[in-house]
Protein backbone atom coordinates (compact mmCIF):
# COMPACT_ATOMS: atom_id res chain seq x y z
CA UNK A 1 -32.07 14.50 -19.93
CA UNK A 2 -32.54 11.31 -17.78
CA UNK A 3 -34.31 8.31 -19.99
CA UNK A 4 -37.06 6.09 -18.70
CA UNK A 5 -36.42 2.55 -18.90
CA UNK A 6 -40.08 0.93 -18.84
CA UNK A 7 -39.48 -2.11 -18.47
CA UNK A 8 -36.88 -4.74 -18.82
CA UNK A 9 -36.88 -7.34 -21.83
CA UNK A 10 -36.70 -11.22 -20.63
CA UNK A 11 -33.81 -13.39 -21.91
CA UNK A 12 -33.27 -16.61 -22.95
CA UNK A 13 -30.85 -18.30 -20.25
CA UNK A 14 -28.26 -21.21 -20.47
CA UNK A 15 -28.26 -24.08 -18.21
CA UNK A 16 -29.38 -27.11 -17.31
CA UNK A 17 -33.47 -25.30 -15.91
CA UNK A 18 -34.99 -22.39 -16.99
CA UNK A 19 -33.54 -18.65 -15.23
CA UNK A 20 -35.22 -15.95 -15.37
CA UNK A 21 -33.14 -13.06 -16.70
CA UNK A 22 -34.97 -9.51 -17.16
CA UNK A 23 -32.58 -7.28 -18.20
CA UNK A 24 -32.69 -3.54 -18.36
CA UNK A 25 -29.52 -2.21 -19.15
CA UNK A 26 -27.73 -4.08 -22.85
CA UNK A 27 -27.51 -4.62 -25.92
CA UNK A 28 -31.03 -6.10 -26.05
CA UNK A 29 -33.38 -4.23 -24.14
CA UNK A 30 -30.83 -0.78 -25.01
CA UNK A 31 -28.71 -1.27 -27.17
CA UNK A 32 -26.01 -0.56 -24.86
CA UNK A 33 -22.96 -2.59 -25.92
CA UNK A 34 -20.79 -1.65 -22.90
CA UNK A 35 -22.67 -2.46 -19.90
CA UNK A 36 -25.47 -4.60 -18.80
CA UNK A 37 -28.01 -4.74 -15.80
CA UNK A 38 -30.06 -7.64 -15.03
CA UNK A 39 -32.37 -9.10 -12.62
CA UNK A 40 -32.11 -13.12 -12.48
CA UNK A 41 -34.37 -14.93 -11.03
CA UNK A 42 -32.83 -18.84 -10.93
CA UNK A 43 -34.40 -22.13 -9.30
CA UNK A 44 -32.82 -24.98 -6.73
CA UNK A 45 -30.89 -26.92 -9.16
CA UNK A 46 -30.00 -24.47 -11.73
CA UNK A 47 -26.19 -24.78 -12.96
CA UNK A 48 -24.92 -22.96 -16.31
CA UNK A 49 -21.69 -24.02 -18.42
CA UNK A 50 -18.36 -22.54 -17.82
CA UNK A 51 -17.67 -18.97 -18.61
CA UNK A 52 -14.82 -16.57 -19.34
CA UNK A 53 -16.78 -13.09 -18.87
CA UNK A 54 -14.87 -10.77 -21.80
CA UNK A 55 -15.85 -7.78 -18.95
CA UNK A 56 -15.80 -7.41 -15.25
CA UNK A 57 -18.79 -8.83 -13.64
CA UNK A 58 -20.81 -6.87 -10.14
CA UNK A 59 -23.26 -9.63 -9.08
CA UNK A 60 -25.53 -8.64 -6.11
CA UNK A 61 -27.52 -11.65 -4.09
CA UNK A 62 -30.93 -10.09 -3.27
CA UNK A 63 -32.51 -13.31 -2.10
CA UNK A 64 -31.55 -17.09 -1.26
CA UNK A 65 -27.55 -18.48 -2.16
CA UNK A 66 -25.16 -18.48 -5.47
CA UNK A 67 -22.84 -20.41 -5.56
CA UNK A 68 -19.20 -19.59 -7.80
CA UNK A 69 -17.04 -22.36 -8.54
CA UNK A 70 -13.79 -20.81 -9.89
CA UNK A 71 -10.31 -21.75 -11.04
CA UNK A 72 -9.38 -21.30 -7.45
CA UNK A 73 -12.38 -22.99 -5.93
CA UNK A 74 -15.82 -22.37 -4.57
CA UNK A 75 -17.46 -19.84 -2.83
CA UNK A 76 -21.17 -18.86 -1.90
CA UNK A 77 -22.57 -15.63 -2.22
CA UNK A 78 -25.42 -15.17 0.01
CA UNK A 79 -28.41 -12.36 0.44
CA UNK A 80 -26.93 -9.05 0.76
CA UNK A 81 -23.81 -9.71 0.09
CA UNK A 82 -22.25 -9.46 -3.74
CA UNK A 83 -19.27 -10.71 -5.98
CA UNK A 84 -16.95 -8.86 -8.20
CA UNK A 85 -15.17 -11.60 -10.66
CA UNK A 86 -13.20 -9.80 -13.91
CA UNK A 87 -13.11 -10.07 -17.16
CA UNK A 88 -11.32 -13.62 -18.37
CA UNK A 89 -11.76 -15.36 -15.23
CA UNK A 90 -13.19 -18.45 -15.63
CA UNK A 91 -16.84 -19.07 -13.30
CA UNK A 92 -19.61 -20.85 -13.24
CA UNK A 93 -22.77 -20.01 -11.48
CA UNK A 94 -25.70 -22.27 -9.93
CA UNK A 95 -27.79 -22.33 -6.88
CA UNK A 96 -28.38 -25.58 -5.47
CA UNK A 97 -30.39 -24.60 -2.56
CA UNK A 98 -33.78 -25.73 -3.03
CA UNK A 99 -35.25 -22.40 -2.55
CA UNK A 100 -33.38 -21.10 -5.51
CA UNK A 101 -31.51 -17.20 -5.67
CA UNK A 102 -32.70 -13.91 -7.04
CA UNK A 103 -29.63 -11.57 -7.90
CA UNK A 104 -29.08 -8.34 -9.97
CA UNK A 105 -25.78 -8.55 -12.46
């Protein structure tokens, strides 16, 4: 039988200015330890630290520009189009467009 997620639980974020993260899928709002589903929600001038991801990461840009530095570089990911980066690659996310990004992960 199909379950009814009401509503997503909000999550503390890393970085340098408040994100929004609402997640719906994990291990808070779920309990669901091997996958997670979130809607972020960051402003112009957002960075977090440095990350090795212990799991593949599917990032979707729904709005406004992320930008990915990574071992190899830097790339932006912009509205409509998304990012697949796995597990022990180092990233770091931030949008430093004024107008901020909204993105699923």
């Amino acid at each position: 039988m199909p379950q009814l997620i009401e509503r997503p639980t909000r999550i503390e974020s890393a970085g340098n200015k408040p994100k929004i993260i609402d997640e719906y899928v994990g291990r808070v709002n779920t309990k669901e330890a091997t996958l997670s589903i979130a809607k972020m929600q960051s402003p112009g001038g957002w960075v977090e630290p440095g990350q090795r991801p212990a799991f593949d990461e599917y990032t979707v840009v729904l709005a406004g520009t992320l930008t990915v530095k990574h071992e190899g570089g830097t790339m932006t990911v912009r509205a409509g189009q998304g990012l697949l980066t796995r597990a022990g690659e180092w990233i770091q996310y931030s949008t430093p467009d004024p107008s901020g990004a909204e993105y699923v992960a």
